[in-house]
N, C-alpha and C. Protein backbone atom coordinates (compact mmCIF):
# COMPACT_ATOMS: atom_id res chain seq x y z
N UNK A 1 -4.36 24.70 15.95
CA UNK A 1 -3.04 25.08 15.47
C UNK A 1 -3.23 25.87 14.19
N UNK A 2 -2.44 27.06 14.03
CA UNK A 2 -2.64 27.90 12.52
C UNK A 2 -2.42 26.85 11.65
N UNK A 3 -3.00 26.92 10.47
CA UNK A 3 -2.35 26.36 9.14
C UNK A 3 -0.88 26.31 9.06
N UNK A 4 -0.47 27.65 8.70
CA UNK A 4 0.76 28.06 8.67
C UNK A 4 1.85 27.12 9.63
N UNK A 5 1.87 27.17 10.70
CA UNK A 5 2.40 26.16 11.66
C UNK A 5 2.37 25.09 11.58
N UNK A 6 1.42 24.35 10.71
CA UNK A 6 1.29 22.60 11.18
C UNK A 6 1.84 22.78 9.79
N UNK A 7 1.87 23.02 8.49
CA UNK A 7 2.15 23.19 7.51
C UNK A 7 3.76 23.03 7.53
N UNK A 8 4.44 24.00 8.78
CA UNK A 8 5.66 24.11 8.84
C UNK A 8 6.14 22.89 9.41
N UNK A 9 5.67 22.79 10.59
CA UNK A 9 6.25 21.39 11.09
C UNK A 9 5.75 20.21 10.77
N UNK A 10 5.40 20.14 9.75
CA UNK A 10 4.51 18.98 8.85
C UNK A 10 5.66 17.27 8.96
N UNK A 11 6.98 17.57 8.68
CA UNK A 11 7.83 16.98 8.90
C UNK A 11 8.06 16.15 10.66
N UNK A 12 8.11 17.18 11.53
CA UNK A 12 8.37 16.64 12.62
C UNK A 12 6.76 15.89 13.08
N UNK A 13 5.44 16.30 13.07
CA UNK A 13 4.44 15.78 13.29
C UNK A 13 3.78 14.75 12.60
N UNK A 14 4.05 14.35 11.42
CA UNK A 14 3.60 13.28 10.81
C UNK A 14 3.77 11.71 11.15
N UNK A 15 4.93 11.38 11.87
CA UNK A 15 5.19 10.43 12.86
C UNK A 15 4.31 10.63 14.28
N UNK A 16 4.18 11.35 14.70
CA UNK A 16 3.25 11.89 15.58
C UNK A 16 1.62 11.62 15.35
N UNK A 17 1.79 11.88 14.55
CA UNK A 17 -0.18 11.74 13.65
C UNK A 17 -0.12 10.19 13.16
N UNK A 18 0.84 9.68 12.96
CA UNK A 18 -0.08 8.24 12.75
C UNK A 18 0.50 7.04 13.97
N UNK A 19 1.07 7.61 14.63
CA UNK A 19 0.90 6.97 16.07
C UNK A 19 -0.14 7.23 16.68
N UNK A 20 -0.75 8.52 16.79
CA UNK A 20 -1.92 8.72 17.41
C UNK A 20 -3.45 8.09 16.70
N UNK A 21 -2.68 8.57 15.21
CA UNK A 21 -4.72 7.99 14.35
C UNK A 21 -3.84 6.79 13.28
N UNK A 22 -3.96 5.68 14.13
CA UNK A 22 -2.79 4.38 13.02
C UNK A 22 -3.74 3.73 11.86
N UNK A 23 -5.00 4.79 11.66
CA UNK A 23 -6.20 4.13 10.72
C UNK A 23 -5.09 4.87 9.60
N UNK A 24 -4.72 6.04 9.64
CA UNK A 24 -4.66 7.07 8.25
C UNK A 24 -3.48 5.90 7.62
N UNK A 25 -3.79 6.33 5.93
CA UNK A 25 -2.86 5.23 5.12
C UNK A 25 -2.07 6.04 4.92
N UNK A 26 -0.63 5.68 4.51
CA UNK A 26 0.20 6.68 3.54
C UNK A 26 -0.34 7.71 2.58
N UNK A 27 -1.50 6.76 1.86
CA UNK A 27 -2.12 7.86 0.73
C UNK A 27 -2.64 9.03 1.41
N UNK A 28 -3.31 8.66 2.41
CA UNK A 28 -4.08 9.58 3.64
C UNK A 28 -2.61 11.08 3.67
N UNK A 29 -1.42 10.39 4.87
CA UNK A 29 -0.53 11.34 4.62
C UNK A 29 0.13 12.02 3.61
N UNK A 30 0.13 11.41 2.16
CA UNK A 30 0.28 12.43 0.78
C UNK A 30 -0.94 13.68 0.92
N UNK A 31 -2.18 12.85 1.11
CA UNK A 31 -3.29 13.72 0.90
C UNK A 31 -3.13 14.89 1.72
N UNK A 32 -2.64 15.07 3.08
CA UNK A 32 -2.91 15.67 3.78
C UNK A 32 -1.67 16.66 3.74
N UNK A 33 -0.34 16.14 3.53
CA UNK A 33 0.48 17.20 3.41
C UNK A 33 0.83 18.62 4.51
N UNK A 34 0.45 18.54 5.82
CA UNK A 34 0.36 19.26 6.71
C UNK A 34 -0.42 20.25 6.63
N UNK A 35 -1.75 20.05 5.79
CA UNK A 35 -2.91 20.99 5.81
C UNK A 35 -4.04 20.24 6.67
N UNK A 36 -4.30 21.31 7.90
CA UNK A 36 -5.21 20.92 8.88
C UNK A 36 -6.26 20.18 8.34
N UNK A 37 -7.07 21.34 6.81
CA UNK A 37 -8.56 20.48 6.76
C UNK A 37 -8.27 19.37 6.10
N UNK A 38 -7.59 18.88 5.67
CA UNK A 38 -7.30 17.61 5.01
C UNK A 38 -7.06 16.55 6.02
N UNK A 39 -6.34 16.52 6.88
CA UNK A 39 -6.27 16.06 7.95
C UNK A 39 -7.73 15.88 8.77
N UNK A 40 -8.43 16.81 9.33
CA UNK A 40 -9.72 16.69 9.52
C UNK A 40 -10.64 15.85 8.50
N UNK A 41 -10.28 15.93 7.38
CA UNK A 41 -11.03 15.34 6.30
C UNK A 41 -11.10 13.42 6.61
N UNK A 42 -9.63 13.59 7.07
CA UNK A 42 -9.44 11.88 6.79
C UNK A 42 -9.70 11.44 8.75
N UNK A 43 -10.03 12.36 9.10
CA UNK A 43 -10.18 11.81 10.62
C UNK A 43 -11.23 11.59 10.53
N UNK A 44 -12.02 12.13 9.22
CA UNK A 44 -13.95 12.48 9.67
C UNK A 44 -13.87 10.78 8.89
N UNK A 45 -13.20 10.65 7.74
CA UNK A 45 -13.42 9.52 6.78
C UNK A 45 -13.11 8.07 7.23
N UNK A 46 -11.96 8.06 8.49
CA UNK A 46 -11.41 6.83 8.76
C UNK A 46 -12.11 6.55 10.32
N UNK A 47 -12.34 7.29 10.88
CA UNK A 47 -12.75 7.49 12.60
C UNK A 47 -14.59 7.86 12.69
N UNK A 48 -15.00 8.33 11.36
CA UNK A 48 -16.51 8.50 11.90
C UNK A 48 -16.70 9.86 12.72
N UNK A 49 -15.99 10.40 12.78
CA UNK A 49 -15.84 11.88 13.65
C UNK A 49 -16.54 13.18 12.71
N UNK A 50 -17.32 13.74 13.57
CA UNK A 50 -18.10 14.75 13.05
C UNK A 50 -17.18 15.88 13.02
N UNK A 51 -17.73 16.57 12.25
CA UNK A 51 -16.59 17.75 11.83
C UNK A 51 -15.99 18.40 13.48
N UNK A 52 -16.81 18.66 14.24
CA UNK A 52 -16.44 19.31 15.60
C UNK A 52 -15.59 18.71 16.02
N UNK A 53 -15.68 16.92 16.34
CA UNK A 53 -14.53 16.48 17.00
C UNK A 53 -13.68 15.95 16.19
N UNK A 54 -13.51 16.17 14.81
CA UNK A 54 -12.12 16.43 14.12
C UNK A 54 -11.83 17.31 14.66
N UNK A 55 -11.62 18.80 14.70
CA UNK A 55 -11.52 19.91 14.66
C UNK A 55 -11.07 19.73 16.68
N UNK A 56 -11.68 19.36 17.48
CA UNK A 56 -11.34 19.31 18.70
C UNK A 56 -10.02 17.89 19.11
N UNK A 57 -10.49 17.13 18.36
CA UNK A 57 -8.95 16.03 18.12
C UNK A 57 -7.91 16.66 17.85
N UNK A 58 -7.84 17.37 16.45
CA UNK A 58 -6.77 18.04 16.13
C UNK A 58 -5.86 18.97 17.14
N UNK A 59 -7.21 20.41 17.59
CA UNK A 59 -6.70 21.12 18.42
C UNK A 59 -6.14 20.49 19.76
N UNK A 60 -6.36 19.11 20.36
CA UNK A 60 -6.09 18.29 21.71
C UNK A 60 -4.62 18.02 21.15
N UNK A 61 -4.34 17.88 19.35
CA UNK A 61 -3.37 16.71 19.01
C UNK A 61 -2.02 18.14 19.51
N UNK A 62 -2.88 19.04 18.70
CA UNK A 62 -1.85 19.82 18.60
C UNK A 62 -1.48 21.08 19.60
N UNK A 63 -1.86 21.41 20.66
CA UNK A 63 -1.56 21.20 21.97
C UNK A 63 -0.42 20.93 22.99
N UNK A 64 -0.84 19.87 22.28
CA UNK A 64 0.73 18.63 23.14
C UNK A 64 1.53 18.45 21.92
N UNK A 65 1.33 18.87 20.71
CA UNK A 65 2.97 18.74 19.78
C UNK A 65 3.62 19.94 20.15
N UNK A 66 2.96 21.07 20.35
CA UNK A 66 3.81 22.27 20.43
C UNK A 66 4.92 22.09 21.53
């Protein structure tokens, strides 16, 4: 998903993102703020996920939000 886009719908997907990854904390969602690599950041930090399958989680997550 562009930056720009998840950035925008940051609001409607954030309920979305911690139904799917229920590790991330609130602080996690301040941190992340609808910026992809931040998001990747805390998937790599809470899940053990190597940068690729952050990056392939995300693109699967976001996919099916559009």
């Amino acid at each position: 998903m562009n930056g720009d886009i998840f950035e925008g719908k940051w609001e409607q997907a954030k309920g979305k993102i911690r139904q799917k990854w229920g590790k991330l904390t609130d602080d996690d969602m301040q941190r992340i703020q609808g910026k992809s690599q931040e998001l990747k950041g805390c998937l790599q930090e809470r899940y053990g996920y190597s940068k690729e399958e952050a990056e392939q989680e995300i693109d699967k997550f976001s996919k099916n939000f559009q």
